[in-house]
Each structure stands twice: as structure tokens, then as C-alpha cells.
C-alpha atoms as a PDB file:
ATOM      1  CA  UNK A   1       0.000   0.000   0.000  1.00  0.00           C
ATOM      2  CA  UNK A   2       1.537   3.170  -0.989  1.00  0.00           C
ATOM      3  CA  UNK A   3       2.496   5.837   1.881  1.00  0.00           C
ATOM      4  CA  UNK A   4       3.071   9.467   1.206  1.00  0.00           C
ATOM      5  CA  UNK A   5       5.400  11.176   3.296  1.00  0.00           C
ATOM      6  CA  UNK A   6       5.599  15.132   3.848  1.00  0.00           C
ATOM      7  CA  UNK A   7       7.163  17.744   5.706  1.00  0.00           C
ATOM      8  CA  UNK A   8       5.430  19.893   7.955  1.00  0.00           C
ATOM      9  CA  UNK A   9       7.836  23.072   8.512  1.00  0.00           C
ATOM     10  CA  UNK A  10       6.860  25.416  11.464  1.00  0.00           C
ATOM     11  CA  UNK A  11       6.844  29.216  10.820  1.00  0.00           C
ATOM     12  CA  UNK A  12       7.882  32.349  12.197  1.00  0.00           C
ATOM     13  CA  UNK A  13       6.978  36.009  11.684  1.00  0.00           C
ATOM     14  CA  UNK A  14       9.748  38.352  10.691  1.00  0.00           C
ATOM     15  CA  UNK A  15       7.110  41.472  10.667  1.00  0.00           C
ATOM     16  CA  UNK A  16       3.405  41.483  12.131  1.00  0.00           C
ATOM     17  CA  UNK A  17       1.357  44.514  11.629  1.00  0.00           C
ATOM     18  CA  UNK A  18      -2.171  44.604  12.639  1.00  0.00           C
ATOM     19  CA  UNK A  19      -4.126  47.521  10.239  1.00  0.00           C
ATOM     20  CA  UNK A  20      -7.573  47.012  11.696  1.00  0.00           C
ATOM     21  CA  UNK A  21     -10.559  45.347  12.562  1.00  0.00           C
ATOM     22  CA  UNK A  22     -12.585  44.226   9.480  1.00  0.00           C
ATOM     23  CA  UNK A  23     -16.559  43.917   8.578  1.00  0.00           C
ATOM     24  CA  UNK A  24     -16.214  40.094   8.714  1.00  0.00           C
ATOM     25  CA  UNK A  25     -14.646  40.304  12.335  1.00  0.00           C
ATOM     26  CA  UNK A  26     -11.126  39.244  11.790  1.00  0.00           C
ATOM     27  CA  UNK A  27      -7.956  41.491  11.801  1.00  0.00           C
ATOM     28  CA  UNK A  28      -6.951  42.927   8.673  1.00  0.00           C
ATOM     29  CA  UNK A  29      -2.751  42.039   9.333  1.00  0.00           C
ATOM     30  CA  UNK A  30       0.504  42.422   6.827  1.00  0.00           C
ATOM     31  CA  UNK A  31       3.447  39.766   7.527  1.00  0.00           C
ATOM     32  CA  UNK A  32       6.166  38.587   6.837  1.00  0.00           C
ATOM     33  CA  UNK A  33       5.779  34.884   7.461  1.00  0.00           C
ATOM     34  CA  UNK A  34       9.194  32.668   7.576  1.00  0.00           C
ATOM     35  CA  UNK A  35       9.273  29.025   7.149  1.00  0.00           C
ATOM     36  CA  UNK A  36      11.653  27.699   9.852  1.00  0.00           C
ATOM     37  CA  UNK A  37      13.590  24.180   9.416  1.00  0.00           C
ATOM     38  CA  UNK A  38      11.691  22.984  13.048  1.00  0.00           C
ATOM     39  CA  UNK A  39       8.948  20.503  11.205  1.00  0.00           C
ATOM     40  CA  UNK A  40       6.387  17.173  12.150  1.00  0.00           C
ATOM     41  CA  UNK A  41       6.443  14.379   9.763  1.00  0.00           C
ATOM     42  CA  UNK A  42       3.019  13.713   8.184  1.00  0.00           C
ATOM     43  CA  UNK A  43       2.433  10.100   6.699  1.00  0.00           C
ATOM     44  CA  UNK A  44      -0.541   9.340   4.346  1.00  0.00           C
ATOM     45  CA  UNK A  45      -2.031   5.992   3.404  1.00  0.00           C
ATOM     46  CA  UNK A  46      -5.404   4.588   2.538  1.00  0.00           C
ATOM     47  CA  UNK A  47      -7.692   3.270   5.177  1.00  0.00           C
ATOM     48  CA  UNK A  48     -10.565   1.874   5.752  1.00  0.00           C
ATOM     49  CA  UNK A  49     -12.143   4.713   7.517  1.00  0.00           C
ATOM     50  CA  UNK A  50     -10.795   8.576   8.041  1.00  0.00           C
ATOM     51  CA  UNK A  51      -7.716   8.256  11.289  1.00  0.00           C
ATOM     52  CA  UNK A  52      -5.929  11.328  12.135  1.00  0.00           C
ATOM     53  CA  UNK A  53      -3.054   9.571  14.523  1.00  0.00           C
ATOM     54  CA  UNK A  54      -0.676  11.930  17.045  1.00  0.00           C
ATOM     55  CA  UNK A  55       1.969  10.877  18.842  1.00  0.00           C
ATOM     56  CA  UNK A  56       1.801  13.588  21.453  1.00  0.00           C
ATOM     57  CA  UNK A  57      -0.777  13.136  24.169  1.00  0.00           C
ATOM     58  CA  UNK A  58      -1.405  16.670  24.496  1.00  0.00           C
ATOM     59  CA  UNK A  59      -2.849  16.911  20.818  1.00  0.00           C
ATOM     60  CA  UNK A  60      -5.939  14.999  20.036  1.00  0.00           C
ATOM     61  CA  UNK A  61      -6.320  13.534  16.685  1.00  0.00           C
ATOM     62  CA  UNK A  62     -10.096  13.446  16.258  1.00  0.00           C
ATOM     63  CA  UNK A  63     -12.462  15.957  14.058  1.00  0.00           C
ATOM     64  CA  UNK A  64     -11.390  18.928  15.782  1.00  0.00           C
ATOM     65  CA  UNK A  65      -7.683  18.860  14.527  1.00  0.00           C
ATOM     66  CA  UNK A  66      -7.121  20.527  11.494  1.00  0.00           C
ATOM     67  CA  UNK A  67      -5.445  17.450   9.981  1.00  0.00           C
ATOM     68  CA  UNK A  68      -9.127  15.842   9.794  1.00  0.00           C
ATOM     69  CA  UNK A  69     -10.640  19.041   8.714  1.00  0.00           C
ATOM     70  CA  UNK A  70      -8.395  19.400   5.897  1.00  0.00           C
ATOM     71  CA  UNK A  71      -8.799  15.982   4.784  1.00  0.00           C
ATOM     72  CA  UNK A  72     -12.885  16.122   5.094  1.00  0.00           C
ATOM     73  CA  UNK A  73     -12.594  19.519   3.473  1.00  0.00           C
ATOM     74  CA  UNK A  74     -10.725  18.389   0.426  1.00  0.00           C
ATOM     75  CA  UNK A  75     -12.743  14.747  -0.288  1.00  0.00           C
ATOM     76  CA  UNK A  76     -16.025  16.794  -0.246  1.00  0.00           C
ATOM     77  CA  UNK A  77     -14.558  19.070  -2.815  1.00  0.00           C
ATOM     78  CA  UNK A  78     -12.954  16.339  -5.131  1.00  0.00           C
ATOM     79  CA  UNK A  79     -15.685  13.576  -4.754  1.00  0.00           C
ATOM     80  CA  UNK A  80     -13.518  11.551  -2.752  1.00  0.00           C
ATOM     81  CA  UNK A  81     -14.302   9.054   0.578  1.00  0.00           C
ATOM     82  CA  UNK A  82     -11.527  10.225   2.779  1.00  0.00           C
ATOM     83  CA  UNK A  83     -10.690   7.172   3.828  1.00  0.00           C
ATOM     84  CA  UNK A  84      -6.934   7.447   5.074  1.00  0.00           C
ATOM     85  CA  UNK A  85      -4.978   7.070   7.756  1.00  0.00           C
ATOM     86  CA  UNK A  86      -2.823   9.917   8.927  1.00  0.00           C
ATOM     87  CA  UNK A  87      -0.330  10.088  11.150  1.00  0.00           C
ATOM     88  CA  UNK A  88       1.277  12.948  12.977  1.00  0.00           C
ATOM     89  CA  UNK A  89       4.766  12.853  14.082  1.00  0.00           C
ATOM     90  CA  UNK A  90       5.066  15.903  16.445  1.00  0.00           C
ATOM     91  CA  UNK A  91       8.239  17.807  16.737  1.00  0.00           C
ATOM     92  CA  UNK A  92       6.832  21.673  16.226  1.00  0.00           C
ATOM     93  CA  UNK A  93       5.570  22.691  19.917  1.00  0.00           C
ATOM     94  CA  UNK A  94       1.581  22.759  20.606  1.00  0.00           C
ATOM     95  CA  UNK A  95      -0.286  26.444  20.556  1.00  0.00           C
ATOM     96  CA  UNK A  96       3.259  28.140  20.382  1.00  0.00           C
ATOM     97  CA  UNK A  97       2.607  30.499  17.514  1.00  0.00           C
ATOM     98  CA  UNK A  98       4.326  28.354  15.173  1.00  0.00           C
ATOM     99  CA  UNK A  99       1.730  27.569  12.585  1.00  0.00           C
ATOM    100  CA  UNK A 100       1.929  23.663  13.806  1.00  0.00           C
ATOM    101  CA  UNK A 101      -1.821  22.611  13.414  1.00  0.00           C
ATOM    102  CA  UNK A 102      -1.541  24.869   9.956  1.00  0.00           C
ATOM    103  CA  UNK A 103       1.153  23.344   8.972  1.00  0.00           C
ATOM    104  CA  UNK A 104       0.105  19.589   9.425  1.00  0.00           C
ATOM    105  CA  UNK A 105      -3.102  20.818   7.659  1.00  0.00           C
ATOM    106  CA  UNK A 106      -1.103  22.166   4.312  1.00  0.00           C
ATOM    107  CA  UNK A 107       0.903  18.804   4.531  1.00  0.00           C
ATOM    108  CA  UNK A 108      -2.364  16.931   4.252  1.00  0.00           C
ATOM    109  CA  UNK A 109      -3.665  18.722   1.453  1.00  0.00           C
ATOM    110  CA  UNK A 110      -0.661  18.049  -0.259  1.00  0.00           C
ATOM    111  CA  UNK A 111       0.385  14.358   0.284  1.00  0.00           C
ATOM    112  CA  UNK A 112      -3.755  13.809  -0.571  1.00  0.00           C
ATOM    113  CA  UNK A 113      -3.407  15.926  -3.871  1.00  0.00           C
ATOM    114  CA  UNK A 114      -0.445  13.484  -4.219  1.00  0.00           C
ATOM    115  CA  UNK A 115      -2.518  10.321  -3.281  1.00  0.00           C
ATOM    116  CA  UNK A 116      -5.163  11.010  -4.790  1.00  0.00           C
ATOM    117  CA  UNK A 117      -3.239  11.987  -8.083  1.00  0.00           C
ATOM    118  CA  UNK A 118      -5.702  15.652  -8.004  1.00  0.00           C
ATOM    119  CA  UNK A 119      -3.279  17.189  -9.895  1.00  0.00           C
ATOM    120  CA  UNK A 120      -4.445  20.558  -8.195  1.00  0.00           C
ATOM    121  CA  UNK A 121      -2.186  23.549  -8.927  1.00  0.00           C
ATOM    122  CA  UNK A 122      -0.436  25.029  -5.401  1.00  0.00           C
ATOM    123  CA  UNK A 123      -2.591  28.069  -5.948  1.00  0.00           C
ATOM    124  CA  UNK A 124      -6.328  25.951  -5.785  1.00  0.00           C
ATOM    125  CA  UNK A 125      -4.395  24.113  -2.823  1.00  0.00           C
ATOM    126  CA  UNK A 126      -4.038  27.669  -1.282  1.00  0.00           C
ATOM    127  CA  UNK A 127      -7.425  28.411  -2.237  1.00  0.00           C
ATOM    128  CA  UNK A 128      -8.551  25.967  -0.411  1.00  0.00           C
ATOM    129  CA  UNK A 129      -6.311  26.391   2.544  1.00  0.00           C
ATOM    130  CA  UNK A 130      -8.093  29.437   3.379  1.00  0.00           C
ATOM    131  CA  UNK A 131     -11.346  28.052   4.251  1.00  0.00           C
ATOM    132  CA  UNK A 132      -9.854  26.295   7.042  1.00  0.00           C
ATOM    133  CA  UNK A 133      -7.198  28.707   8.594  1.00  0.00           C
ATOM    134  CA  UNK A 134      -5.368  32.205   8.377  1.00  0.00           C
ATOM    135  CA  UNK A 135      -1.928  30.648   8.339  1.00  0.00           C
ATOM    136  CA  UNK A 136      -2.847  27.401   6.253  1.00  0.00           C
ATOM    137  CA  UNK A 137      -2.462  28.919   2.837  1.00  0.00           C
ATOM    138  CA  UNK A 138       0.930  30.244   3.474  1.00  0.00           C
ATOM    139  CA  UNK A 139       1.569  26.716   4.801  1.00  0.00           C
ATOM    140  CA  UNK A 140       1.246  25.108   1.549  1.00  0.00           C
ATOM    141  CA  UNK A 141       4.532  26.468  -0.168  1.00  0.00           C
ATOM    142  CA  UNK A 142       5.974  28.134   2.673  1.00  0.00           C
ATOM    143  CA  UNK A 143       9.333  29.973   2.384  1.00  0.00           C
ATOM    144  CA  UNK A 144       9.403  33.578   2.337  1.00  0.00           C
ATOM    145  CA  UNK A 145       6.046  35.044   1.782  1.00  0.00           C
ATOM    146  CA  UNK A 146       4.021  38.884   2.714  1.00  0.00           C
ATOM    147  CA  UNK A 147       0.719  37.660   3.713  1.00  0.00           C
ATOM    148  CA  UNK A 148      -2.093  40.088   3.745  1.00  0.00           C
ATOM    149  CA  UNK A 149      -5.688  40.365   4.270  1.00  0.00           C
ATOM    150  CA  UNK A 150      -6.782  38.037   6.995  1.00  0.00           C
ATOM    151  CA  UNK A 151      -3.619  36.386   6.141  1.00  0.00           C
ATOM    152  CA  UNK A 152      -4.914  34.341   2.977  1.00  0.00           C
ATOM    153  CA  UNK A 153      -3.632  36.683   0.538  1.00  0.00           C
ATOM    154  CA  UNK A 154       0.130  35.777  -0.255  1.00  0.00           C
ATOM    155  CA  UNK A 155       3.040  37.285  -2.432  1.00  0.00           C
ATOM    156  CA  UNK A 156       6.155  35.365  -2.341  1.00  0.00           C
ATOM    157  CA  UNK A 157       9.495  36.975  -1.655  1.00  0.00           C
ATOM    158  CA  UNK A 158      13.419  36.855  -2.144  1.00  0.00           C
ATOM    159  CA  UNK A 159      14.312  33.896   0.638  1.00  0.00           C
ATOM    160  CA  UNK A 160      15.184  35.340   3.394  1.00  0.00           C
ATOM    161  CA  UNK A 161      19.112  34.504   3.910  1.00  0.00           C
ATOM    162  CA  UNK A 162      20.680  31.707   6.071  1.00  0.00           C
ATOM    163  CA  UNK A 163      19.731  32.131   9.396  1.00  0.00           C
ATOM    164  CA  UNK A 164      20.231  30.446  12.816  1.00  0.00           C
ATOM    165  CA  UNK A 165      17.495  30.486  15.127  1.00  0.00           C
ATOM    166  CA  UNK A 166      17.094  29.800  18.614  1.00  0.00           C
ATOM    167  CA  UNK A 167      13.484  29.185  19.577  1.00  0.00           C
ATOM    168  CA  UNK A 168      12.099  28.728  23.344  1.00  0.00           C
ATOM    169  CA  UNK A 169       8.381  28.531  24.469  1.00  0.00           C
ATOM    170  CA  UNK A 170       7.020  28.742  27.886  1.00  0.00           C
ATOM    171  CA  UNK A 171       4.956  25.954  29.264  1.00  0.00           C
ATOM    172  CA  UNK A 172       2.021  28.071  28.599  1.00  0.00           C
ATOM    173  CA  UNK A 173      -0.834  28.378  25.819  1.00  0.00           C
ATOM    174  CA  UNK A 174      -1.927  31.574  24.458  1.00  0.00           C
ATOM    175  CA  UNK A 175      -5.751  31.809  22.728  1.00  0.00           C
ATOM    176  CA  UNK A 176      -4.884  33.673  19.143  1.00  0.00           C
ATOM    177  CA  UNK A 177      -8.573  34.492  19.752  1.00  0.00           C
ATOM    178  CA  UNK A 178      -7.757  35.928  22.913  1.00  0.00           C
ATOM    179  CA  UNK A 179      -4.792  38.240  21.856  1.00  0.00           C
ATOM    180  CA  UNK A 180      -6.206  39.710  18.785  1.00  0.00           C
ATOM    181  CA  UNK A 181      -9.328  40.424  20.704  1.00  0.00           C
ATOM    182  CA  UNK A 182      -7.815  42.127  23.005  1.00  0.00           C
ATOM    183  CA  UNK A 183      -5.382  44.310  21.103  1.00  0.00           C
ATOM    184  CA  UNK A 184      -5.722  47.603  21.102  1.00  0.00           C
ATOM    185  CA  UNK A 185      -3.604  50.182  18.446  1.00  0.00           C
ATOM    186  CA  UNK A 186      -2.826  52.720  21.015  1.00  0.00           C
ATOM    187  CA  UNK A 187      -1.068  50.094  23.243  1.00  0.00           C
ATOM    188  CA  UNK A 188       1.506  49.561  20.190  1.00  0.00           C
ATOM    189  CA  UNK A 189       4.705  51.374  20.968  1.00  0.00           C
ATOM    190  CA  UNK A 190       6.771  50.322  18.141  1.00  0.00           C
ATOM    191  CA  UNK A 191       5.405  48.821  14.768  1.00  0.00           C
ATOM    192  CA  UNK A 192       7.587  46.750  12.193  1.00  0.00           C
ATOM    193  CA  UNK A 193       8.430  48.369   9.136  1.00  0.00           C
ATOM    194  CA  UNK A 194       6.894  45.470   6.485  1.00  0.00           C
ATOM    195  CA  UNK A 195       8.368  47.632   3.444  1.00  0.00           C
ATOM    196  CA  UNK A 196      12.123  47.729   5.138  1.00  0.00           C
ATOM    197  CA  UNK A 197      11.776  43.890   5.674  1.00  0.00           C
ATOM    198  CA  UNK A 198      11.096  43.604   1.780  1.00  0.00           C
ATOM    199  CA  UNK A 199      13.482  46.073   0.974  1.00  0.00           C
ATOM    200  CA  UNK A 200      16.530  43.883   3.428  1.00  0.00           C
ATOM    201  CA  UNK A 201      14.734  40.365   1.498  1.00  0.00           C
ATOM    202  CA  UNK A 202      15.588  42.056  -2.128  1.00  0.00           C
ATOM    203  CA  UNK A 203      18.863  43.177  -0.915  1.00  0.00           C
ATOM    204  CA  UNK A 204      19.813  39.647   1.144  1.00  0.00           C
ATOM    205  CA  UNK A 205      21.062  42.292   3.948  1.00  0.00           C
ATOM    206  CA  UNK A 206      20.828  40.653   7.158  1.00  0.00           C
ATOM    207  CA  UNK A 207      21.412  43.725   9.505  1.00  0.00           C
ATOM    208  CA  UNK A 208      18.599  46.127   7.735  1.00  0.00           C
ATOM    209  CA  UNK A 209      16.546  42.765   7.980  1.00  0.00           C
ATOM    210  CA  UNK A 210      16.550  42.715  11.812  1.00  0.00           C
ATOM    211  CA  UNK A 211      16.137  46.525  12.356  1.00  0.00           C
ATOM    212  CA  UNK A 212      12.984  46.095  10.501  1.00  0.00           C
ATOM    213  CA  UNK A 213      11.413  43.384  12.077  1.00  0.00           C
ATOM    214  CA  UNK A 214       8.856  43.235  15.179  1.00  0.00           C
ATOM    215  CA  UNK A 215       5.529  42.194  16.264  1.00  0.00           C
ATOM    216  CA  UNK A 216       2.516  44.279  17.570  1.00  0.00           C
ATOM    217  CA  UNK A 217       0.808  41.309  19.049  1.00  0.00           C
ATOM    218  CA  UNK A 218       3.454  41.350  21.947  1.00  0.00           C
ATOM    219  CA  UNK A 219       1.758  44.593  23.184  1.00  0.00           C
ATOM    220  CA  UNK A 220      -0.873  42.189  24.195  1.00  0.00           C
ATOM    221  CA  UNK A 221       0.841  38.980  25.196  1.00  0.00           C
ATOM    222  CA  UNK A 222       3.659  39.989  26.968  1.00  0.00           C
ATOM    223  CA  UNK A 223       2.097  41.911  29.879  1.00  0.00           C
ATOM    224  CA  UNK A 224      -0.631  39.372  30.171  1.00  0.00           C
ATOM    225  CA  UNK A 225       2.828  36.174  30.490  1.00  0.00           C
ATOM    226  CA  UNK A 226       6.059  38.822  31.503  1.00  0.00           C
ATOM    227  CA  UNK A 227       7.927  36.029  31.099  1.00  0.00           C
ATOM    228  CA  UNK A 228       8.024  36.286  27.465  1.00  0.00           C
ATOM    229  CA  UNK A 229       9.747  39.619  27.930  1.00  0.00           C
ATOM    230  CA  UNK A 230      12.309  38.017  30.358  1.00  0.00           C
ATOM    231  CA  UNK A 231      13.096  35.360  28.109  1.00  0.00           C
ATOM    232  CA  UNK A 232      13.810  37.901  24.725  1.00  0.00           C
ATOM    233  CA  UNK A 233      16.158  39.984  27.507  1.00  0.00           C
ATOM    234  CA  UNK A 234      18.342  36.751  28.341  1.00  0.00           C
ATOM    235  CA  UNK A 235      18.116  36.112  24.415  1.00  0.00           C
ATOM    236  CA  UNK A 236      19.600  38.837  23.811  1.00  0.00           C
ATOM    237  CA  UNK A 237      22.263  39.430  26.965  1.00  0.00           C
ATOM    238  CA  UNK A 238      23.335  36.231  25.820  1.00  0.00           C
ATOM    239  CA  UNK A 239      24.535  37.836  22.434  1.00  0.00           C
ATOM    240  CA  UNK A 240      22.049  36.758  20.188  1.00  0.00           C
ATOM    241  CA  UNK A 241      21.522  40.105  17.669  1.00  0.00           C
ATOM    242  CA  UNK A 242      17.570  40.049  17.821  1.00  0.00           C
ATOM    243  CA  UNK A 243      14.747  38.643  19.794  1.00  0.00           C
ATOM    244  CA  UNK A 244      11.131  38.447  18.602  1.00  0.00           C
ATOM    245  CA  UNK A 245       7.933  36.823  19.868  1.00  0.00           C
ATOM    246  CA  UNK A 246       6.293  34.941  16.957  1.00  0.00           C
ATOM    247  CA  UNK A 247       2.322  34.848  16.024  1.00  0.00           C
ATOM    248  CA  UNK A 248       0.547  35.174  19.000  1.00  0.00           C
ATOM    249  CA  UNK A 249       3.376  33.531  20.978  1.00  0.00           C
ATOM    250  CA  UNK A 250       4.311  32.132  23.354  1.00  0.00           C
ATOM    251  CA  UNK A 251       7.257  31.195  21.269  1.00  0.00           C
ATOM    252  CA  UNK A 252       9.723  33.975  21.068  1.00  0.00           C
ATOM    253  CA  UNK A 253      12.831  33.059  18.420  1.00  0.00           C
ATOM    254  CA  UNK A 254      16.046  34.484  18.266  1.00  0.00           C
ATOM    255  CA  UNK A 255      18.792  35.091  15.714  1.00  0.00           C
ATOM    256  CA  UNK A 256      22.616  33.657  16.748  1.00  0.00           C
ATOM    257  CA  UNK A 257      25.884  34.087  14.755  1.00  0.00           C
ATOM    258  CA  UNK A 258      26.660  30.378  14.825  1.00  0.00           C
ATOM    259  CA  UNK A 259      26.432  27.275  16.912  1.00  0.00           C
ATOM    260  CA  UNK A 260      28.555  28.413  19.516  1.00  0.00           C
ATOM    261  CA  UNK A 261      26.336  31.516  20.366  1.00  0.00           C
ATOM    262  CA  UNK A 262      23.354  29.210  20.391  1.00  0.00           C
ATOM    263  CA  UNK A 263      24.372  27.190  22.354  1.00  0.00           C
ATOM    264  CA  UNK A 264      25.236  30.623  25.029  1.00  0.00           C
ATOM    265  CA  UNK A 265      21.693  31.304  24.132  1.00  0.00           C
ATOM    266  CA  UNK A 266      20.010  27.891  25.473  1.00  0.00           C
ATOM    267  CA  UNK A 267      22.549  28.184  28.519  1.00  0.00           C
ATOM    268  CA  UNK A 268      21.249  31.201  28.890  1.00  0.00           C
ATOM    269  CA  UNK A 269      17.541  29.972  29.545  1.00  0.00           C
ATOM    270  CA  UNK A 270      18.143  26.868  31.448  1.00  0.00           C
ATOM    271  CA  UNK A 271      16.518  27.792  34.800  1.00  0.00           C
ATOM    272  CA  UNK A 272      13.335  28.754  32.847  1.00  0.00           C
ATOM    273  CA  UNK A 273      10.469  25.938  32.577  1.00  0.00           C
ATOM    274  CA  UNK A 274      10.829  26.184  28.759  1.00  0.00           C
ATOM    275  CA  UNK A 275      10.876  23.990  25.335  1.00  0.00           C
ATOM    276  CA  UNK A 276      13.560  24.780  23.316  1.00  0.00           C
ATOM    277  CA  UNK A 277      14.977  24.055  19.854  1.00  0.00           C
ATOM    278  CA  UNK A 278      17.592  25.211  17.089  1.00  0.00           C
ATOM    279  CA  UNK A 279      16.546  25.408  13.910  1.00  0.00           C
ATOM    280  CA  UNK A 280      17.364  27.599  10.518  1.00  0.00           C
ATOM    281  CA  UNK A 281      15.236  29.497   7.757  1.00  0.00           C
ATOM    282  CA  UNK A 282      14.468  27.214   4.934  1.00  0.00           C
ATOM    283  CA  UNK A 283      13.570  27.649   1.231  1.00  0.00           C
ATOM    284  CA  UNK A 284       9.745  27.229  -0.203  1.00  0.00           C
ATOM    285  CA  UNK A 285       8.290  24.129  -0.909  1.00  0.00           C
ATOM    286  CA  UNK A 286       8.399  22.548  -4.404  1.00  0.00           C
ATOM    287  CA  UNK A 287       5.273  21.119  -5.535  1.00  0.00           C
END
């Protein structure tokens, strides 16, 4: 029986800007959204019956993960029984702000459109992606991408260059719902500068990069969990050049010279209750 493998990749945001609240109720937002090399394995083979399988205990597997509704979502759409058998291999931390539960989603609609033989262009996959999540569409080819709108509407960009990341997340969950419910413009005291970061991505400069970046979601999450803040300070007394939450956090990444300064980084955050990883930027799906 043939088994289709793909790769999840988690994401960060270089730049979040939140414009506005729009008719339809969500946020009208401009990113710059940053596939990271941090990734779950998703397997795909037929089944009897639809099974969405997790090996972390902390993620159920039934119809409320994404995994099943992108499956469902795409079978009703291409006359299909989605009868497969799915299986998760975690590795991108739960409710983190990483785009995990997009990500798996994207990497079902993809191994399916293989399985299936669909044949369906990346941009009907994106399409589609939509309907089930903000961050799902940009999921599909990932890389380097400005994502506008609700967060559906994508341009790619220049890849970002080679970069060493440090990420650590709190043993806490943040509600996206919650934070961009509760922001509030006035509370932003610095915004990212989305045209600088595509400026630095056409140039490959690293350094204008990084002084362009930032987050305006952190003006809600960080006093609400102030230990977000105190991790991004030991980020960064460590040496690392730039801290950042990502999403809606609680994730915050951070950018290191090499191996040696990540590794001051994590030594840096070992008294903190935290999951941690080091990962890299990587390049755009082919499909």
C-alpha cells in the first residue's frame, strides 16, 4: 500500500502589523511569514475509515484537529471518501505560535493531492487552505512570503538569507482568539516596518533585515505572560543580535551568529520551565 510522506515546517513572523478590525470580524494584518527548518512528519495511506493519529498526548487527533478538517474539506470538494490514515509525528511545539496545526493541515492537502493523483495547482491548494485557517495557505509552499488580508492573501518573496534560530516557548498556551481580541492600536509602541523587511529580502542584507522586524501582538501577550519579555532579555544578553515573539506567541525566536552563540543562548535559559529548539530558515516548498 503506498504511503506518502511530507514535511510539515513550522513558521515564524519576521514582521506582524495589525491595520484594523474588518466587517467580517477578523484582523486585517501584513506579515512577513518565515518558514523555519523545526517541522512534524506527516504520513498518508489509505484506510478503511478517516484516522488522524498523534503521537503527542497533548494533541488529540479526532475531528477537531485541522489534519481531519483538511482531509474532510478536500474529499467533499474532489468527490472523494476520505478514507486514510494519517499520522502525525510531532516535533513543532503545541499552541506556540508556530503555525503547527496549519502546517500539518497544508501537509495533508498536499500528500492527498499526491494520493489522490488531483493534480491541483499550489494556488487551488491555497485556495482551499483558506477556508480552514489564516496561516494554512501560506503553509502550503511556505518559504518567504508577505501575507495580507486576513492572512490568505500571499506574495512570495526573495528567501530570506541563512539564518540560525534559537526558539524557546514557555509551558504556557496563548488563545490567538484571545490576543487579537484584546489588542488595542494605542497600546503599540513600536510597529515593524513590512516595506524595510522587503526592501533587506531584495537586498539579502541581514542587519537592515533585523532593524525592521517586530511584532505588535506582543503589546498584548507579553504583559498578560512577563515572562516572554524576560526570556527575549536573556536572548539577547546572551549575544544573540535580535529577539522576537512569533504569532501570538508564546514562542519567542532568536537570531545567533553560529552554533557556539546558540548554544550561550540555550545556557542562557536553562533555569526557565521552557521547550527549546535550534533550527534555521528554509527555502519554499516545491510542488
Amino acid at each position: 500500500m503506498e504511503k506518502i510522506l511530507e514535511t510539515a515546517y513550522a513558521k515564524i513572523n519576521l514582521g506582524l502589523d495589525v491595520l484594523g478590525k474588518r466587517p467580517d470580524g477578523y484582523h486585517e494584518v501584513r506579515m512577513v511569514m518565515q518558514s523555519i527548518g523545526l517541522s512534524d512528519a506527516v504520513e498518508l495511506e489509505e484506510s478503511e475509515v478517516l484516522v488522524v493519529e498523534t503521537d503527542n498526548g497533548g494533541l488529540a487527533g479526532g475531528p477537531g484537529n485541522l489534519a481531519w478538517k483538511a482531509a474532510t474539506l478536500l474529499a467533499e470538494r474532489c468527490g472523494k471518501i476520505p478514507n486514510v490514515h494519517i499520522r502525525l509525528k510531532k516535533k513543532i511545539f503545541l499552541a506556540a505560535g508556530l503555525a503547527g496545526g496549519s502546517s500539518d493541515a497544508a501537509a495533508v492537502l498536499r500528500g492527498l493531492n499526491r494520493l489522490w493523483q488531483l493534480g491541483l495547482q499550489v494556488t487551488e491548494l491555497e485556495t482551499l487552505a483558506a477556508e480552514l485557517g489564516s496561516d494554512i495557505p501560506f503553509c502550503i509552499a511556505g518559504g518567504t512570503a508577505l501575507a495580507e488580508g486576513r492572512g490568505e492573501l500571499l506574495r512570495k518573496l526573495p528567501e530570506a538569507p541563512s539564518l540560525t534560530l534559537v526558539l524557546a516557548k514557555p509551558k504556557l498556551e496563548v488563545s490567538t482568539g484571545w490576543v487579537y481580541g484584546n489588542f488595542r492600536q494605542e497600546q503599540v509602541a513600536q510597529r515593524p516596518d513590512i516595506d524595510g523587511i522587503i526592501k533587506a529580502l531584495e537586498q539579502g542584507a541581514v542587519a537592515p533585515l533585523l532593524a525592521s522586524c517586530g511584532n505588535v501582538l506582543e503589546s498584548v501577550t507579553i504583559p498578560a505572560y512577563p515572562v516572554i519579555a524576560q526570556i527575549k532579555e536573556r536572548m539577547l544578553a546572551a549575544g544573540s543580535e535580535y529577539a522576537l515573539m512569533s504569532g501570538s506567541g508564546p514562542t519567542v525566536f532568536a537570531v545567533a551568529k553560529d552554533e557556539k552563540e546558540s548554544k550561550q543562548i540555550l545556557a542562557a535559559l536553562t533555569d526557565l520551565d521552557l521547550e527549546t529548539a535550534v533550527t534555521t530558515t528554509v527555502k519554499k516548498e516545491r510542488i
